[in-house]
C-alpha atoms as a PDB file:
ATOM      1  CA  UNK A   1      21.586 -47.205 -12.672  1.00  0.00           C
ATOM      2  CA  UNK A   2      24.474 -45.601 -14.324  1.00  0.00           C
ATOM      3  CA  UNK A   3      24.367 -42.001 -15.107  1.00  0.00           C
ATOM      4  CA  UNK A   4      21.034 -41.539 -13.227  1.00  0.00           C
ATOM      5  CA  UNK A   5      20.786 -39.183  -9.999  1.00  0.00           C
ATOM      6  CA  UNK A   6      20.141 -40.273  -6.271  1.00  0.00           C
ATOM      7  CA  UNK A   7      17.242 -39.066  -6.602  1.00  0.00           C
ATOM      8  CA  UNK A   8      15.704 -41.221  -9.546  1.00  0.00           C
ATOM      9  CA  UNK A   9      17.049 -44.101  -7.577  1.00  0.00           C
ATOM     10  CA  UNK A  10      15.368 -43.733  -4.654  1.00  0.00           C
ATOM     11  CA  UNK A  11      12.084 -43.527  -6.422  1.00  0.00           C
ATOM     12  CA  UNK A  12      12.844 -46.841  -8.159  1.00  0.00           C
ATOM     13  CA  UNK A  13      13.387 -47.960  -4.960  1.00  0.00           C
ATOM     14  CA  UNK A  14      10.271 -46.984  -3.609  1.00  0.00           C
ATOM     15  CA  UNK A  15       8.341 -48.506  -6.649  1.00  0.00           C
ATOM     16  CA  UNK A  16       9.972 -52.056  -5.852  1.00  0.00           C
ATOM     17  CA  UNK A  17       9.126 -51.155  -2.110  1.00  0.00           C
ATOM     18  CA  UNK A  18       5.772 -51.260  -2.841  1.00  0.00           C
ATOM     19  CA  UNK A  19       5.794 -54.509  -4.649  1.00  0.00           C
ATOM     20  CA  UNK A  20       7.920 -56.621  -2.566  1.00  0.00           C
ATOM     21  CA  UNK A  21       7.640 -56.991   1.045  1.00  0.00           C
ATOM     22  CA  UNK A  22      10.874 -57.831   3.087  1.00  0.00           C
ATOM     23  CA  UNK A  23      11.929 -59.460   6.208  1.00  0.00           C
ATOM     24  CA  UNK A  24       9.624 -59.405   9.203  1.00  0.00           C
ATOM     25  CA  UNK A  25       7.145 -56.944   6.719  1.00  0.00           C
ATOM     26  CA  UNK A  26      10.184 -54.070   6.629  1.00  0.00           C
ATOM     27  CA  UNK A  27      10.391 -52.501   3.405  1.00  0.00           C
ATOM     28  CA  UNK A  28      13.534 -53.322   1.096  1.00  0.00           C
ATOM     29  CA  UNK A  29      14.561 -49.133   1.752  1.00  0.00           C
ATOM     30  CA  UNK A  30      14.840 -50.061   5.318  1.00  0.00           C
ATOM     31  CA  UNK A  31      17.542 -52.162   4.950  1.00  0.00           C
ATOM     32  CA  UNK A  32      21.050 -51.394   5.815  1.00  0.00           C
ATOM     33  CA  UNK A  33      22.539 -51.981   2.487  1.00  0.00           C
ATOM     34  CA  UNK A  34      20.043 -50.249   0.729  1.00  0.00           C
ATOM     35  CA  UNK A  35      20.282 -47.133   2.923  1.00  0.00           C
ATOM     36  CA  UNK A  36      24.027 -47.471   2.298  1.00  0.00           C
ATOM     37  CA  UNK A  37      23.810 -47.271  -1.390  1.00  0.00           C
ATOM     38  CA  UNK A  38      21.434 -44.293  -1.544  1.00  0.00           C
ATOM     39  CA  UNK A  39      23.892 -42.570   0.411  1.00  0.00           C
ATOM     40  CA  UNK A  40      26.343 -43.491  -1.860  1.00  0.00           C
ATOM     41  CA  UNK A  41      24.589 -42.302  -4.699  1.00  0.00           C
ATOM     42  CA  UNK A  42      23.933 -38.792  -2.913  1.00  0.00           C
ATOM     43  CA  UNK A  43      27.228 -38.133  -2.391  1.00  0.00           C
ATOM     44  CA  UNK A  44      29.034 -39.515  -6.167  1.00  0.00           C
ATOM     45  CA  UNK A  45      25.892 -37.745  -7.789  1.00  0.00           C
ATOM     46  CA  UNK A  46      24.406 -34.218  -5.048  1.00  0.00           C
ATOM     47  CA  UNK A  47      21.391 -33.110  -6.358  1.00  0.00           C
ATOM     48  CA  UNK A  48      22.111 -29.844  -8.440  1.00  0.00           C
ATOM     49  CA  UNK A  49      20.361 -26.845  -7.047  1.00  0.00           C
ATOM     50  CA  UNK A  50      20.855 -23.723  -9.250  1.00  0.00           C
ATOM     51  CA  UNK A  51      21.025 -20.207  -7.688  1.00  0.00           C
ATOM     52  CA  UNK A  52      18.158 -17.870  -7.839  1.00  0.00           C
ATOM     53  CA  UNK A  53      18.739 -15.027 -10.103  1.00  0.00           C
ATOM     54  CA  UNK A  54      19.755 -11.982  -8.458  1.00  0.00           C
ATOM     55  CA  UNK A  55      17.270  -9.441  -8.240  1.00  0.00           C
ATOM     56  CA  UNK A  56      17.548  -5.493  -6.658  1.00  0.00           C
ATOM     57  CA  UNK A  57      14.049  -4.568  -4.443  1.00  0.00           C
ATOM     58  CA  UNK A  58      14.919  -1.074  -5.167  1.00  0.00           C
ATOM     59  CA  UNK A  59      14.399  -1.810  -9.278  1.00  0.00           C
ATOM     60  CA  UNK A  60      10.655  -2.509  -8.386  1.00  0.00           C
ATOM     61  CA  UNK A  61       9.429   0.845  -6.522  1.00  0.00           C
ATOM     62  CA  UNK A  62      11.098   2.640  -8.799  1.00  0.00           C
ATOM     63  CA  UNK A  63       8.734   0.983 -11.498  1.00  0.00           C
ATOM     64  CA  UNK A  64       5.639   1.700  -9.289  1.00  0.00           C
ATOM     65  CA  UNK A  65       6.213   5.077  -9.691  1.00  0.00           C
ATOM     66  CA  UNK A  66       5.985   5.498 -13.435  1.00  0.00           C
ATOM     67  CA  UNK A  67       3.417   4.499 -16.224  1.00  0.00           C
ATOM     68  CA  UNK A  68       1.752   2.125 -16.676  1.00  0.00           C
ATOM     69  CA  UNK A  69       1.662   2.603 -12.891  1.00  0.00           C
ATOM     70  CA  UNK A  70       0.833   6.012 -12.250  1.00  0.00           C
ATOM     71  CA  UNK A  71      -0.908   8.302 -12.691  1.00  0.00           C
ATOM     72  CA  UNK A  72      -2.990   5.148 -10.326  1.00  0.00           C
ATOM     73  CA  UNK A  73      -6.466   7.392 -11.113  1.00  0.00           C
ATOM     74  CA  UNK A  74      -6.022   6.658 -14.591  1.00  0.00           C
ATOM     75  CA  UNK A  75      -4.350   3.087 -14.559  1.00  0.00           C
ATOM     76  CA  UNK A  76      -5.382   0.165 -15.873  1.00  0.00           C
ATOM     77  CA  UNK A  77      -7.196  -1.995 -12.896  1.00  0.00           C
ATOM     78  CA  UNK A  78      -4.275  -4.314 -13.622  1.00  0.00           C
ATOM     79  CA  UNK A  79      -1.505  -2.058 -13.530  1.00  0.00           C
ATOM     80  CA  UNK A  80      -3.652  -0.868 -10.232  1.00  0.00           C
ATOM     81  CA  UNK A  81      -4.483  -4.223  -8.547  1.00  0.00           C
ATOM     82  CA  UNK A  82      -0.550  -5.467  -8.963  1.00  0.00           C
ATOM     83  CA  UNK A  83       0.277  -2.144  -7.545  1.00  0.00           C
ATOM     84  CA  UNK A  84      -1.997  -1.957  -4.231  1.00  0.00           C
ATOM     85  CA  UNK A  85      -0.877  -6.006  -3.684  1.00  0.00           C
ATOM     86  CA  UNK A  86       2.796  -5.875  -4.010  1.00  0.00           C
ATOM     87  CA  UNK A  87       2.473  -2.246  -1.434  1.00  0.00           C
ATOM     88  CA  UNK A  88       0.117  -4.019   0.749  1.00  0.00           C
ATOM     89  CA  UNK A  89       2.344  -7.516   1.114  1.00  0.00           C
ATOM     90  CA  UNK A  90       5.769  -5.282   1.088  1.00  0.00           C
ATOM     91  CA  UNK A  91       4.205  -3.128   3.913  1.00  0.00           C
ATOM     92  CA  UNK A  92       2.194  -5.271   6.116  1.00  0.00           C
ATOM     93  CA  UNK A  93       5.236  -8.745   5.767  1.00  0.00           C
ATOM     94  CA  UNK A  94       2.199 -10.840   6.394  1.00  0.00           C
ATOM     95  CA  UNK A  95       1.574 -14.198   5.479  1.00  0.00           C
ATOM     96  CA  UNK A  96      -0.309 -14.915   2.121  1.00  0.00           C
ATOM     97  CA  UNK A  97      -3.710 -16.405   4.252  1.00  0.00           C
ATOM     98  CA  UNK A  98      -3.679 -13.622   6.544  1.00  0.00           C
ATOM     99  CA  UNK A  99      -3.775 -11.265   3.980  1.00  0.00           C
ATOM    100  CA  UNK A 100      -6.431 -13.365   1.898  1.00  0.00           C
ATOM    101  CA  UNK A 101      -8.298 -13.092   5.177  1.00  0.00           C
ATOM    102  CA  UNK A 102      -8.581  -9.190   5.201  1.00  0.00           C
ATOM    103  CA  UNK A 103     -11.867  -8.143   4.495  1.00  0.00           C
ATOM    104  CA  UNK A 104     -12.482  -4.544   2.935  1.00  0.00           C
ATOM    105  CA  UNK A 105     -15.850  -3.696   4.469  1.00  0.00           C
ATOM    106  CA  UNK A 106     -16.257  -0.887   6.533  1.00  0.00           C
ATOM    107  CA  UNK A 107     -15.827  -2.623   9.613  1.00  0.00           C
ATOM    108  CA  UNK A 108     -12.850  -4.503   8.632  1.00  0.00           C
ATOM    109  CA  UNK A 109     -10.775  -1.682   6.344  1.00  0.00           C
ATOM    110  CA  UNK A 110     -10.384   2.225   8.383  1.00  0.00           C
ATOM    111  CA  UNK A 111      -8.652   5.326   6.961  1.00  0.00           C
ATOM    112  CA  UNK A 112      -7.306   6.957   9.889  1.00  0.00           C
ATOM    113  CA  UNK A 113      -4.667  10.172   8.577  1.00  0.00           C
ATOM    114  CA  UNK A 114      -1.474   8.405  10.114  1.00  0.00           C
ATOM    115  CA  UNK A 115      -2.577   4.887   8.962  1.00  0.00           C
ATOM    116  CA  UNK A 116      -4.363   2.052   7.626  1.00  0.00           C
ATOM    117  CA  UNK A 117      -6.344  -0.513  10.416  1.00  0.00           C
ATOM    118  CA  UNK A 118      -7.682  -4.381   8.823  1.00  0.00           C
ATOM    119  CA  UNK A 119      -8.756  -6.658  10.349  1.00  0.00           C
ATOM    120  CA  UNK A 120      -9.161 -10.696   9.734  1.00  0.00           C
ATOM    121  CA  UNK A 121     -12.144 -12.031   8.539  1.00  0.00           C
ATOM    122  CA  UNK A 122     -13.643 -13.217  12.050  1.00  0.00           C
ATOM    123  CA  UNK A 123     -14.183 -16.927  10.493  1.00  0.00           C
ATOM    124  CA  UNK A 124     -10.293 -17.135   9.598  1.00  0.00           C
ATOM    125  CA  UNK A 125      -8.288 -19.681  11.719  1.00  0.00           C
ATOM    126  CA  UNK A 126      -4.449 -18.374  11.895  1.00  0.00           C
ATOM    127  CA  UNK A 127      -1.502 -20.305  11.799  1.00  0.00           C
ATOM    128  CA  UNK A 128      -1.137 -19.895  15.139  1.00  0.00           C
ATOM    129  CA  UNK A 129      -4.661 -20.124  16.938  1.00  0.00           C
ATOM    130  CA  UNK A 130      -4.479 -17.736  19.652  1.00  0.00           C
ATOM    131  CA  UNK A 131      -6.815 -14.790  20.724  1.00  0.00           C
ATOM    132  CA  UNK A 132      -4.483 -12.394  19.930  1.00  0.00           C
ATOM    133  CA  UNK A 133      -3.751 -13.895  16.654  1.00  0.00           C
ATOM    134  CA  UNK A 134      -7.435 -14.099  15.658  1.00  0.00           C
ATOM    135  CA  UNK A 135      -8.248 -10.576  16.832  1.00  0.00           C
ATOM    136  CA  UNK A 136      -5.354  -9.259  15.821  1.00  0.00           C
ATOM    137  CA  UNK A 137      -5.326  -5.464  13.609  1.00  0.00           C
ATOM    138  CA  UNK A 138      -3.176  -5.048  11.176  1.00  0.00           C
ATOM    139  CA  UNK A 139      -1.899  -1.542  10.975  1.00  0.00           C
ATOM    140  CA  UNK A 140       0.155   0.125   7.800  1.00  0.00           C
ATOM    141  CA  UNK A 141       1.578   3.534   7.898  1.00  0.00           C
ATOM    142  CA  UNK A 142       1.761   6.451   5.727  1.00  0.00           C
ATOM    143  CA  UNK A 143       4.748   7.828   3.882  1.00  0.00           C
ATOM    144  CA  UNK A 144       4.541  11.195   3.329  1.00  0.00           C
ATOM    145  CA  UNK A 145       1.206  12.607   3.628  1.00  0.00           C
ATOM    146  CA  UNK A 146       2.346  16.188   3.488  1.00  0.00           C
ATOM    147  CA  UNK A 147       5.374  15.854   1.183  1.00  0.00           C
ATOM    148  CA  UNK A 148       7.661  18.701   0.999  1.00  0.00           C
ATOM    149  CA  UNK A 149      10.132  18.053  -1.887  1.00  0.00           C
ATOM    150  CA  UNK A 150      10.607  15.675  -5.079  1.00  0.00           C
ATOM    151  CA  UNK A 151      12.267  12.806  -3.213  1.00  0.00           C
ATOM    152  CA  UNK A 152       9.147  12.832  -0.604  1.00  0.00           C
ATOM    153  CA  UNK A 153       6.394  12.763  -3.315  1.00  0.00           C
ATOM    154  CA  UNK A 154       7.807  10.259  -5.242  1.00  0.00           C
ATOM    155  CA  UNK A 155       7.722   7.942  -1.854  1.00  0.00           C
ATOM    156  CA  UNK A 156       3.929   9.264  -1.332  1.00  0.00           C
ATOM    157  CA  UNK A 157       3.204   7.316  -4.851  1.00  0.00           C
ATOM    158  CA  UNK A 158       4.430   4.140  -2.658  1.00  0.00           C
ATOM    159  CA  UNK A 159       1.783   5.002   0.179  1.00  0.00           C
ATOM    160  CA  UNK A 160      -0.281   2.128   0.760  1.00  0.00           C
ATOM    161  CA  UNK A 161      -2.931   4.138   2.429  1.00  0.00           C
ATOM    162  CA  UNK A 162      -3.003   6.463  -0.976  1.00  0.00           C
ATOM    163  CA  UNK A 163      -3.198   3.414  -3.176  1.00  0.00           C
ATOM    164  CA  UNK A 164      -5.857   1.286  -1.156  1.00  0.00           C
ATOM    165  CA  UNK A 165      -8.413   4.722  -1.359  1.00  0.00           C
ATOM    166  CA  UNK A 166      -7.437   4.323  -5.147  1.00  0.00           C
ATOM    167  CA  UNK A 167      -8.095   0.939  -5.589  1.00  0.00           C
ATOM    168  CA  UNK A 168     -11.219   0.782  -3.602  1.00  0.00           C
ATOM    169  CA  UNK A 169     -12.760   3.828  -5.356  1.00  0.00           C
ATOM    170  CA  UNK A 170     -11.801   1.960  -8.475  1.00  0.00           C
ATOM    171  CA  UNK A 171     -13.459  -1.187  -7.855  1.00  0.00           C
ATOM    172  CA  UNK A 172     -16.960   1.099  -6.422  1.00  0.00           C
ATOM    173  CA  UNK A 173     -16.838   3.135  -9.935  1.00  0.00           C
ATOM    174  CA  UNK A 174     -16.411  -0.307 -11.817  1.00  0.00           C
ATOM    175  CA  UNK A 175     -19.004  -2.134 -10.198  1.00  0.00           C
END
């Protein structure tokens, strides 16, 4: 197995595993020397693990703010949807089923002036079964509703409560 990583080699011992059975039925990984050579192995050959790229958060709203993003009323319903779901998941921090299980009917999605209130699709089982966790309302805030200067606008554009009337009215004129 020269040259190959720890990795490999514990697959071909798995494979083998499967074909021959050991000692009192144990499996050939079980045993001592075996365990001892895939240790070995990990440490003369650690799996490689490249870094993630670096990436700035701040490089991102600054892109939601310009075309093709905005002006939103006249964006494409691409441009629009990828907008109102990276604002939505940056705002709420909610897990990916939890947000899947937000429903947009009037019962489930209200505009209040200060905020946005969801709720979970009542047949949606959390993570965490609890009462509060199946009841729970999720509420998002506005930025900047009555904006004052340049730098306050430009955060209005990243108001999830702006861009979910958008989107909605979007998808009603569409359909």
């Amino acid at each position: 197995m020269k040259g190959l990583a720890a990795q490999l080699s514990r697959v071909q011992l798995a494979t083998i595993s499967l074909f021959h059975i050991g000692v009192n039925n144990s499996t050939i990984a079980s045993y001592k020397l075996c365990k001892a050579f895939l240790q070995g192995a990990c440490l003369l050959r650690p799996p490689l693990k490249y870094p993630t790229p670096p990436w700035d958060l701040n490089v991102v709203p600054q892109a939601l703010i310009q075309p093709p993003f905005e002006p939103s009323t006249k964006s494409d319903l691409i441009f629009l949807t990828w907008k109102t779901i990276f604002l939505f998941a940056i705002t709420s921090a909610r897990r990916v089923s939890e947000c899947r299980a937000l429903l947009s009917k009037p019962l489930y999605l209200i505009f209040h002036t200060d905020r946005v209130s969801l709720r979970n699709n009542p047949s949606f089982l959390p993570k965490v079964v609890s009462e509060s966790n199946i009841h729970h309302l999720v509420n998002l805030p506005v930025f900047f509703p009555n904006f004052s200067n340049k730098g306050e606008y430009m955060l209005h554009l990243l108001d999830v409560h702006r861009q979910l009337v958008t989107f909605l009215s979007s998808q009603n004129q569409r359909c």
